[in-house]
C-alpha atoms as a PDB file:
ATOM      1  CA  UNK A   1     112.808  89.030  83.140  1.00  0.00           C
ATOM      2  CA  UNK A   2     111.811  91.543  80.706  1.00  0.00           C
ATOM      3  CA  UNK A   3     112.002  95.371  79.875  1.00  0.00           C
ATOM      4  CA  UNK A   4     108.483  96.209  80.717  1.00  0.00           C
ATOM      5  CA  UNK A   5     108.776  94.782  84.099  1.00  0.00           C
ATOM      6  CA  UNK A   6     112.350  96.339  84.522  1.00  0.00           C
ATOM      7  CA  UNK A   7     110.348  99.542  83.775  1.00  0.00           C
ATOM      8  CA  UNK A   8     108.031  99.237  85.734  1.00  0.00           C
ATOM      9  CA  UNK A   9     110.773  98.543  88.762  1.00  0.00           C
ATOM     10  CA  UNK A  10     112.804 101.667  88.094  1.00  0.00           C
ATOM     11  CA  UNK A  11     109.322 103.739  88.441  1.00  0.00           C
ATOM     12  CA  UNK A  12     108.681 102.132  91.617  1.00  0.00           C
ATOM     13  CA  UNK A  13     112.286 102.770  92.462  1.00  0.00           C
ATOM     14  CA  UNK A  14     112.213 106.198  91.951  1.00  0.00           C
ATOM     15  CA  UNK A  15     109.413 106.984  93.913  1.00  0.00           C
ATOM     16  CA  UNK A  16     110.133 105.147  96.633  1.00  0.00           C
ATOM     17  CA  UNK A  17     113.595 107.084  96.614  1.00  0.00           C
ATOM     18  CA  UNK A  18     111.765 110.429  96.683  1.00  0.00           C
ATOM     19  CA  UNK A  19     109.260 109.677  99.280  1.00  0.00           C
ATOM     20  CA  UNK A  20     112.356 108.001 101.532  1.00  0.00           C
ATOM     21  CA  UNK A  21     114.152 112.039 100.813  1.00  0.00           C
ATOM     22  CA  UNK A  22     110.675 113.896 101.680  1.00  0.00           C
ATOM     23  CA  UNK A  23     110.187 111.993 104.752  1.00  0.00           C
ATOM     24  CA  UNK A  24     113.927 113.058 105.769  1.00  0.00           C
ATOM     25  CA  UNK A  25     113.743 116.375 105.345  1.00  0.00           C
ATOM     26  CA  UNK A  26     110.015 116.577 107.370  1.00  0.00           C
ATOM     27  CA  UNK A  27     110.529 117.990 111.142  1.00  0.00           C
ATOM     28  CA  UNK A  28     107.173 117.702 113.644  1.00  0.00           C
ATOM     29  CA  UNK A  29     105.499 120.553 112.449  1.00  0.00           C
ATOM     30  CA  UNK A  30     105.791 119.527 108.830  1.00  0.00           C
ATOM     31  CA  UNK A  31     104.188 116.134 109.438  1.00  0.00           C
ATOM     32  CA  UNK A  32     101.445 117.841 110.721  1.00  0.00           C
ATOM     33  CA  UNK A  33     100.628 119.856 108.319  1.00  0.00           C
ATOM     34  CA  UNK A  34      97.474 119.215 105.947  1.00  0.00           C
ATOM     35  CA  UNK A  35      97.721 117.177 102.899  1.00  0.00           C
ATOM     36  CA  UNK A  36      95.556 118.781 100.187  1.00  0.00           C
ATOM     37  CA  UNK A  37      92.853 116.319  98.942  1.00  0.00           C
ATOM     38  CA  UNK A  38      94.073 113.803 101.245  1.00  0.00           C
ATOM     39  CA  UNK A  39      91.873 114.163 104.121  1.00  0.00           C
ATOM     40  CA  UNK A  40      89.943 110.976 104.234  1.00  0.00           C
ATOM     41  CA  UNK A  41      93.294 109.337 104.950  1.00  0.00           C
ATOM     42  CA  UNK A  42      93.495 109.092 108.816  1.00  0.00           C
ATOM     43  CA  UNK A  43      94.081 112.957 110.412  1.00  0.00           C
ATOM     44  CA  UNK A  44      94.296 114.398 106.997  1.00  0.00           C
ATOM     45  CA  UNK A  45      97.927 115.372 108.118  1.00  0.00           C
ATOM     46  CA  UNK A  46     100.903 114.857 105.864  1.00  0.00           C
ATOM     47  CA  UNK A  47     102.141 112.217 108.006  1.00  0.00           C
ATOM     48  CA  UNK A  48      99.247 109.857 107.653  1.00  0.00           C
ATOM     49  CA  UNK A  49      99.474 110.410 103.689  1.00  0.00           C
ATOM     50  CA  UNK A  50     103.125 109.210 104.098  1.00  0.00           C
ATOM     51  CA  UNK A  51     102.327 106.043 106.207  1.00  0.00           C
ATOM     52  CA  UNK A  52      99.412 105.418 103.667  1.00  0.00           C
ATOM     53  CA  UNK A  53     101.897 105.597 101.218  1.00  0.00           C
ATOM     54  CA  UNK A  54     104.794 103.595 102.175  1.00  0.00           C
ATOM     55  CA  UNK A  55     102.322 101.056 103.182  1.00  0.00           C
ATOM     56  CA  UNK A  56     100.655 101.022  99.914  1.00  0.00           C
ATOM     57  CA  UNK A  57     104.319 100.074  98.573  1.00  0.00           C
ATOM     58  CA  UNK A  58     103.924  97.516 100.891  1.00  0.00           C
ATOM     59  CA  UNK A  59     101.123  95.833  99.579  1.00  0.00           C
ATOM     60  CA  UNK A  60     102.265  96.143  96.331  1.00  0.00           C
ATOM     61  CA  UNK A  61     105.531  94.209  96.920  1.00  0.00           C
ATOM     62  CA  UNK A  62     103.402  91.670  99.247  1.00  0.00           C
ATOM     63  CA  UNK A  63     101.426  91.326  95.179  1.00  0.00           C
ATOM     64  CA  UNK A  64     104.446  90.978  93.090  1.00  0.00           C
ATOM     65  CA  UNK A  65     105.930  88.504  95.825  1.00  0.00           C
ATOM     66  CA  UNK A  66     102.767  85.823  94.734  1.00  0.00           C
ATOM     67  CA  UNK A  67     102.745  86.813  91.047  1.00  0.00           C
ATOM     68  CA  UNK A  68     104.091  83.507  90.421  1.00  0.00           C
ATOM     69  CA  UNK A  69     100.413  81.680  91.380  1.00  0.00           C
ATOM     70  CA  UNK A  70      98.878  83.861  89.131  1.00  0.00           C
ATOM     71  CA  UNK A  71      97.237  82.112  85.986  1.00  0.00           C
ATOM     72  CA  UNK A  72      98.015  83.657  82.449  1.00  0.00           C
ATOM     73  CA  UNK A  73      94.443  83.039  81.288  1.00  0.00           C
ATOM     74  CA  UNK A  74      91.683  85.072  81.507  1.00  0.00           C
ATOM     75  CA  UNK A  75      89.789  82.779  84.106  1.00  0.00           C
ATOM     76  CA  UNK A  76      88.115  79.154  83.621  1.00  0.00           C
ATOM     77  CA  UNK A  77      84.757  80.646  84.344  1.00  0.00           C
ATOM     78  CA  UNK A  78      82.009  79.053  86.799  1.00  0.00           C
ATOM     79  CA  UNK A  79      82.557  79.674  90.147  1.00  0.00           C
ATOM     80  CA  UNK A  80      85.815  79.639  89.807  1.00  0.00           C
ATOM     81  CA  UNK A  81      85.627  83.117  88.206  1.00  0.00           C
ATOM     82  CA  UNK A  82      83.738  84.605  91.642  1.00  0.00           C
ATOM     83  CA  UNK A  83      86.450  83.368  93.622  1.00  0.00           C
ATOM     84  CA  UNK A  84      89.129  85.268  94.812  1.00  0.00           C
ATOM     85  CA  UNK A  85      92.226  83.465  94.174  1.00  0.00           C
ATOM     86  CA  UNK A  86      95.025  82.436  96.402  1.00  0.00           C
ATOM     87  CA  UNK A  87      97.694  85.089  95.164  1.00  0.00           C
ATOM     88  CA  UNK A  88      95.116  87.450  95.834  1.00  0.00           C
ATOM     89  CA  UNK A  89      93.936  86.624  99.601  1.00  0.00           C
ATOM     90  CA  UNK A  90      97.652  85.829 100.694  1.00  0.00           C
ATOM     91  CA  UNK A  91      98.014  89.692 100.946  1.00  0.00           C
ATOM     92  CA  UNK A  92      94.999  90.481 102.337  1.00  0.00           C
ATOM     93  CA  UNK A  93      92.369  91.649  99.580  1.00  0.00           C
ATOM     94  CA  UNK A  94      89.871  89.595  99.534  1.00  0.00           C
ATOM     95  CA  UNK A  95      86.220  91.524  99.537  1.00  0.00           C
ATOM     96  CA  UNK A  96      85.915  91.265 103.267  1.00  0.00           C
ATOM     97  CA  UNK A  97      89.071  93.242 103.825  1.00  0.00           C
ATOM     98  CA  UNK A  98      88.231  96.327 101.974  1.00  0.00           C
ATOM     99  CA  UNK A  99      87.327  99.508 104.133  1.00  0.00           C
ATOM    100  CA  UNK A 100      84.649 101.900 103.385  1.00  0.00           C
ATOM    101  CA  UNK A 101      86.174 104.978 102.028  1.00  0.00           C
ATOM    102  CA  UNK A 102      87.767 107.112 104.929  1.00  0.00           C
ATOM    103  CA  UNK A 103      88.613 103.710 106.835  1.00  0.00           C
ATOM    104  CA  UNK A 104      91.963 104.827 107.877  1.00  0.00           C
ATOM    105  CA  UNK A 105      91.711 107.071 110.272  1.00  0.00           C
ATOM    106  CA  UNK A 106      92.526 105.457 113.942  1.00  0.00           C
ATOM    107  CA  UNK A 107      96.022 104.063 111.877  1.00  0.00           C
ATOM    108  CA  UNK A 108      96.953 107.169 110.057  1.00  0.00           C
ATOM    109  CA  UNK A 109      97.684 110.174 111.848  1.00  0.00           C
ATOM    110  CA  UNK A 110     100.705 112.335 112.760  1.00  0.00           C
ATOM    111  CA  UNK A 111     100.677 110.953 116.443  1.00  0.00           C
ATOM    112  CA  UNK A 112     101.649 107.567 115.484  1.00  0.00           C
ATOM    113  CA  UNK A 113     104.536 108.376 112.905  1.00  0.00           C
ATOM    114  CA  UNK A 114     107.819 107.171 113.394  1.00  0.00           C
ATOM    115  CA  UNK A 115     109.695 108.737 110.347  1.00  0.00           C
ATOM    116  CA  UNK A 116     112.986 106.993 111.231  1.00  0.00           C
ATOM    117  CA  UNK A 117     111.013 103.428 111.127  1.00  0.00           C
ATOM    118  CA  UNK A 118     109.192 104.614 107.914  1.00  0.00           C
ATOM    119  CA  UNK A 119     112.073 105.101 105.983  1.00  0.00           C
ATOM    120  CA  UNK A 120     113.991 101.965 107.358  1.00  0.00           C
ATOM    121  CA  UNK A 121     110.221 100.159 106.246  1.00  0.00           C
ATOM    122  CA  UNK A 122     110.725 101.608 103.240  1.00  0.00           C
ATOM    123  CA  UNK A 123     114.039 100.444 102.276  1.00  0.00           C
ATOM    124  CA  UNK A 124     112.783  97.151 103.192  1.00  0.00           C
ATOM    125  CA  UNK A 125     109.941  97.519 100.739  1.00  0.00           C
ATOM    126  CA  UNK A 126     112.150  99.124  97.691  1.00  0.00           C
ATOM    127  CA  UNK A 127     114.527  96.141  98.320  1.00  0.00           C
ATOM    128  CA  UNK A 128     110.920  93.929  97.977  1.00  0.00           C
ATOM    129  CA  UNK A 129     109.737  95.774  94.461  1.00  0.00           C
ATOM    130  CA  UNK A 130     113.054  94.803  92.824  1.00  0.00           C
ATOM    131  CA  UNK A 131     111.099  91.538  92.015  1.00  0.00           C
ATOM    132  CA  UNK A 132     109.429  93.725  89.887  1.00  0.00           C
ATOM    133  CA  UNK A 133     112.299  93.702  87.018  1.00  0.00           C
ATOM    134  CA  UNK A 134     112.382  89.689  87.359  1.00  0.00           C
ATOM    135  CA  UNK A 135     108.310  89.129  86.245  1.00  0.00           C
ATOM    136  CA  UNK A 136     108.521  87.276  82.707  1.00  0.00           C
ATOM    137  CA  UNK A 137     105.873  88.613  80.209  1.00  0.00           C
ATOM    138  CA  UNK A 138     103.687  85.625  81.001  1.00  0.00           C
ATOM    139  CA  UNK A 139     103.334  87.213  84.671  1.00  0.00           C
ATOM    140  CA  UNK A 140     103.317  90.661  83.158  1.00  0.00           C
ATOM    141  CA  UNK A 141      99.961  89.374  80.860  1.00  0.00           C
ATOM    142  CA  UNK A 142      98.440  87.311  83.082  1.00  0.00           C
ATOM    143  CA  UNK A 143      95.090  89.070  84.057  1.00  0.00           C
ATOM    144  CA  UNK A 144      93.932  89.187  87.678  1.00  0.00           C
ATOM    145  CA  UNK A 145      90.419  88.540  88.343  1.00  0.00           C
ATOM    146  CA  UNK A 146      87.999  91.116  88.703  1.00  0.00           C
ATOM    147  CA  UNK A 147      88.262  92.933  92.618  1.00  0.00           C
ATOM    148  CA  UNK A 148      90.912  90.724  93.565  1.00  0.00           C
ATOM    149  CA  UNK A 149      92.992  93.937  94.158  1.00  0.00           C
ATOM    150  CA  UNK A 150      92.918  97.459  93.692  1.00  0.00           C
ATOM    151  CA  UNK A 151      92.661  98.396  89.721  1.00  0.00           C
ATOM    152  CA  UNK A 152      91.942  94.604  89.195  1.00  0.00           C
ATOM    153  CA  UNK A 153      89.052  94.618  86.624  1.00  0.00           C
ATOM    154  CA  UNK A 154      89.220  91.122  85.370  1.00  0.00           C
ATOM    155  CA  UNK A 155      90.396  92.689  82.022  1.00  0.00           C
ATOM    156  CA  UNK A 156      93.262  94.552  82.823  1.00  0.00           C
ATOM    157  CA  UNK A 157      96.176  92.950  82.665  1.00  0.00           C
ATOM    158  CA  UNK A 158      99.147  92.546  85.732  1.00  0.00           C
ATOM    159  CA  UNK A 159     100.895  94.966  84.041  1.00  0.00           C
ATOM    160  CA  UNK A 160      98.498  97.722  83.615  1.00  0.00           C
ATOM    161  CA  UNK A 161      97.040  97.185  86.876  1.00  0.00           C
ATOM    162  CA  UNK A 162     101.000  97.615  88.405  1.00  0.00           C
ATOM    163  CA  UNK A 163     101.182 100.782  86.386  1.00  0.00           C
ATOM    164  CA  UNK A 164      98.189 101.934  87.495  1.00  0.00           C
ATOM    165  CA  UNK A 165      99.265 101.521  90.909  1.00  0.00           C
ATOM    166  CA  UNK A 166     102.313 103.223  90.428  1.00  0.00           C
ATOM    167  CA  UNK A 167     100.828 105.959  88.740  1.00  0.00           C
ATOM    168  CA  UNK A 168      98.108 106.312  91.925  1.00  0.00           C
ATOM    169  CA  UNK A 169     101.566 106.333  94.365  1.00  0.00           C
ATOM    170  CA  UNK A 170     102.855 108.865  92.262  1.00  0.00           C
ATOM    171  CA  UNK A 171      99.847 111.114  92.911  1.00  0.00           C
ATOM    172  CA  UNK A 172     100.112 110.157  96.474  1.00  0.00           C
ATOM    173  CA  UNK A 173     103.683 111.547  96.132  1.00  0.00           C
ATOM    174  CA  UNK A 174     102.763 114.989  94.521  1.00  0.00           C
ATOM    175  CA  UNK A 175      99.594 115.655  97.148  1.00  0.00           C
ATOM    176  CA  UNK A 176     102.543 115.445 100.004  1.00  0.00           C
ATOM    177  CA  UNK A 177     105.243 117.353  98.042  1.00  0.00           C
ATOM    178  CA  UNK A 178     102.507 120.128  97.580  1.00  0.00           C
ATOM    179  CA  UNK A 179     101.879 120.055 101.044  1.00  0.00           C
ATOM    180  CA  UNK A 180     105.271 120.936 102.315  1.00  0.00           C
ATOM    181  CA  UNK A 181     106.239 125.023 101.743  1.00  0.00           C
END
């Protein structure tokens, strides 16, 4: 356990909180309203930018979860430094599952939200992230390999690239707060 990684939980926290209070307070014609700069994601609507969301916290709890496989080195080199490790493809981010940019659209859209099952995935998820505040600073230095997840550069360490992540979800949290008058 450290303080960074206790940081990083309570920003995760926090958002999650907020976008759990936004979705609550979003009738029908809310959730279909446009999302500003957030129209690649599925119908564009304000609902698909919150499913795109809460799933994104998803797959971010899904990373912490295998941070514990994760080497502290910066790679043996060889092939070894092509492959994407086992952490990595246990959540589903290998190169052959990345979508071309607007790849969301047939699961994002404002006829396939269920708020009430959103927000009960998201406490699920928050509950998930509190591993966050339990990664050591080994974990927190350890640097994943290069396109092995979003942010993941190969130089940037587990703790920038959670930050990062964060700080992208926080965006995604703004564009749909914007959104609603």
């Amino acid at each position: 356990m450290s303080d960074r990684g206790t940081q990083l939980h309570a920003t995760a926290d926090v958002q999650v909180a907020e976008l759990v209070e936004l979705l609550k307070r979003l009738d029908e014609t809310a959730l279909r309203l446009p999302c500003l700069r957030r129209e690649r994601l599925g119908d564009g609507t304000v609902a698909a930018a919150a499913q795109h969301t809460a799933d994104n916290y998803q797959r971010i709890a899904e990373l912490v979860q295998t941070s514990d496989r994760m080497s502290a080195g910066r790679g043996a080199g060889g092939n070894r430094a092509h492959r994407i490790p086992r952490f990595l493809r246990a959540v589903g981010h290998g190169p052959t599952h990345h979508r071309p940019r607007g790849g969301h659209t047939d699961r994002y859209t404002a006829d396939k939200i269920d708020p009430a099952a959103l927000i009960g995935q998201l406490s699920r998820t928050r509950d998930s992230l509190g591993r966050i505040a339990e990664l050591t600073n080994r974990q927190l230095d350890a640097i994943p390999p290069k396109d092995g997840f979003r942010f993941c550069d190969g130089q940037r360490t587990f703790e920038q690239v959670l930050a990062s992540l964060l700080k992208h979800q926080g965006h995604q949290i703004d564009a749909l707060t914007a959104a609603i008058p």
